[in-house]
Protein backbone atom coordinates (compact mmCIF):
# COMPACT_ATOMS: atom_id res chain seq x y z
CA UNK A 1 -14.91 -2.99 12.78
CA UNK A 2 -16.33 -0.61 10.11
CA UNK A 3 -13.59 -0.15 7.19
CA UNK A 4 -11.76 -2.96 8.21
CA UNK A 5 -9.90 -4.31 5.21
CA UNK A 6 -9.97 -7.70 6.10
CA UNK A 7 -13.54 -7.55 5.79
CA UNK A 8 -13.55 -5.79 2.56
CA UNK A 9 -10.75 -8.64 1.40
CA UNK A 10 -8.39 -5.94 -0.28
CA UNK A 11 -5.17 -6.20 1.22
CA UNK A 12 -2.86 -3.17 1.45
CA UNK A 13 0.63 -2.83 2.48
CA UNK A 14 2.61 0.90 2.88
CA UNK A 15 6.52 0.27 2.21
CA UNK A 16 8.92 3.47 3.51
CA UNK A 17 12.51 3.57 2.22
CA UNK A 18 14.59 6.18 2.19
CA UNK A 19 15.05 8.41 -0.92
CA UNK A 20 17.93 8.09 -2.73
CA UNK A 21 18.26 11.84 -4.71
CA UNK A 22 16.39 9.77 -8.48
CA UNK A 23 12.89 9.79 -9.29
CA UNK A 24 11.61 6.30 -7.41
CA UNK A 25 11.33 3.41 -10.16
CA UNK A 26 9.91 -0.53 -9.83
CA UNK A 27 12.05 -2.77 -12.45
CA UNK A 28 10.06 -4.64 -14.66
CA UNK A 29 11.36 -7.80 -12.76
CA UNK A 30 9.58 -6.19 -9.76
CA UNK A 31 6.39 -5.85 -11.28
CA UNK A 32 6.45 -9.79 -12.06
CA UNK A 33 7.48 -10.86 -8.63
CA UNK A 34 5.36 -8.42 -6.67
CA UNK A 35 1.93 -9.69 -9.03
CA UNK A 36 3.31 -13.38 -8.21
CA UNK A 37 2.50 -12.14 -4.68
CA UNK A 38 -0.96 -10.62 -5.20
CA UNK A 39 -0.18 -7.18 -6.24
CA UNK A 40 -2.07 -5.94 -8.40
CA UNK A 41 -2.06 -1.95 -7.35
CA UNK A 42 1.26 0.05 -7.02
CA UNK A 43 1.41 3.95 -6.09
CA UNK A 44 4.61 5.62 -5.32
CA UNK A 45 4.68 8.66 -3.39
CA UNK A 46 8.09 11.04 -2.06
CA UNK A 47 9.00 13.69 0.06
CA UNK A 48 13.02 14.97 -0.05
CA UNK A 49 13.58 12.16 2.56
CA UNK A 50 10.98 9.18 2.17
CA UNK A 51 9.63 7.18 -0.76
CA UNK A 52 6.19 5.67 -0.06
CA UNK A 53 4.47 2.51 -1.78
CA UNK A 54 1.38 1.48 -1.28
CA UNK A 55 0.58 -1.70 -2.86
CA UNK A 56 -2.87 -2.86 -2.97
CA UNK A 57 -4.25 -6.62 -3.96
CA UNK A 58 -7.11 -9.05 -3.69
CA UNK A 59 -4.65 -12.03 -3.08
CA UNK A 60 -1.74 -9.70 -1.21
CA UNK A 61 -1.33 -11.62 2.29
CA UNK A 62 -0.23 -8.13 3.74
CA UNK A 63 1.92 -10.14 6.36
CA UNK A 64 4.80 -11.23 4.44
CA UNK A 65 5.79 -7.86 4.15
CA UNK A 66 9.45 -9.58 3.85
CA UNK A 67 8.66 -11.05 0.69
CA UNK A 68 7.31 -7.67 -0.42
CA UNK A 69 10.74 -6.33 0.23
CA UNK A 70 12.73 -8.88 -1.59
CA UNK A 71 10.59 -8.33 -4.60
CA UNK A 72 11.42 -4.66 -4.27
CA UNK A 73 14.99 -5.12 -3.61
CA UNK A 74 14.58 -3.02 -0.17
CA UNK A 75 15.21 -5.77 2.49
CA UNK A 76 18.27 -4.58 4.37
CA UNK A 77 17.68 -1.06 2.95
CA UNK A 78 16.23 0.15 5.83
CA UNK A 79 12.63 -0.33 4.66
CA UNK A 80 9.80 -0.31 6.93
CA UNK A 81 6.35 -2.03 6.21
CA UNK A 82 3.64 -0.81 7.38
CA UNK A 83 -0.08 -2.18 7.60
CA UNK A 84 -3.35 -0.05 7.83
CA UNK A 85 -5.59 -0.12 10.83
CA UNK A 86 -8.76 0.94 8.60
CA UNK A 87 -9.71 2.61 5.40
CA UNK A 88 -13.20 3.94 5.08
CA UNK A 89 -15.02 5.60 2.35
CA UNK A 90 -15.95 9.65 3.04
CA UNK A 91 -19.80 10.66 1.74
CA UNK A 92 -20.62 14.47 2.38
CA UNK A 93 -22.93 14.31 5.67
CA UNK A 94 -26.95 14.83 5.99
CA UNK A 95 -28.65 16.97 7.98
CA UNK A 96 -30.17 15.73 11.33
CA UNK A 97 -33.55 14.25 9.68
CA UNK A 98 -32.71 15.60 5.90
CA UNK A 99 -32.31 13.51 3.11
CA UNK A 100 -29.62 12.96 0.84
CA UNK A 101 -30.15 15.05 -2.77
């Protein structure tokens, strides 16, 4: 499949939790636990109901999302995990014959 990420070997896992009314926030001890696990990208992202992270790694195994949680404190929280189907890179299209400038 083209823009599969197994295939590119960069793992990425999308954790939802519910927002809480503060400004979203991964403890120091967090950081440490979720690099143990291959983490090595973290991006935070919120809405007035939902807190997104996307966490990103060369070693992540994206299927112990439950680990991923514990290192977050979120299991039990009501966190969902969530794994991508495909990522694929966007280029501005040619014209039927044209070349790229």
């Amino acid at each position: 499949m083209v823009g599969d990420l197994a295939s590119l070997g960069m793992a990425q896992l999308v954790i939802l939790v519910a927002a809480s009314g503060g400004e979203p926030s991964v403890s120091a001890a967090s950081v440490a636990a979720l690099a143990r696990l291959g983490v090595t990208a973290v991006s935070i992202a919120r809405d007035p109901t939902t807190i997104a992270l996307v966490l990103e790694g060369w070693a992540l195994d994206a299927t112990q999302h439950e680990a991923v949680l514990a290192a977050l404190g979120a299991q039990g929280a009501g966190a969902r995990a969530l794994q991508p189907i495909v990522q694929m890179a966007v280029s501005p299209a040619t014209p039927e014959g044209g070349s790229r400038r």
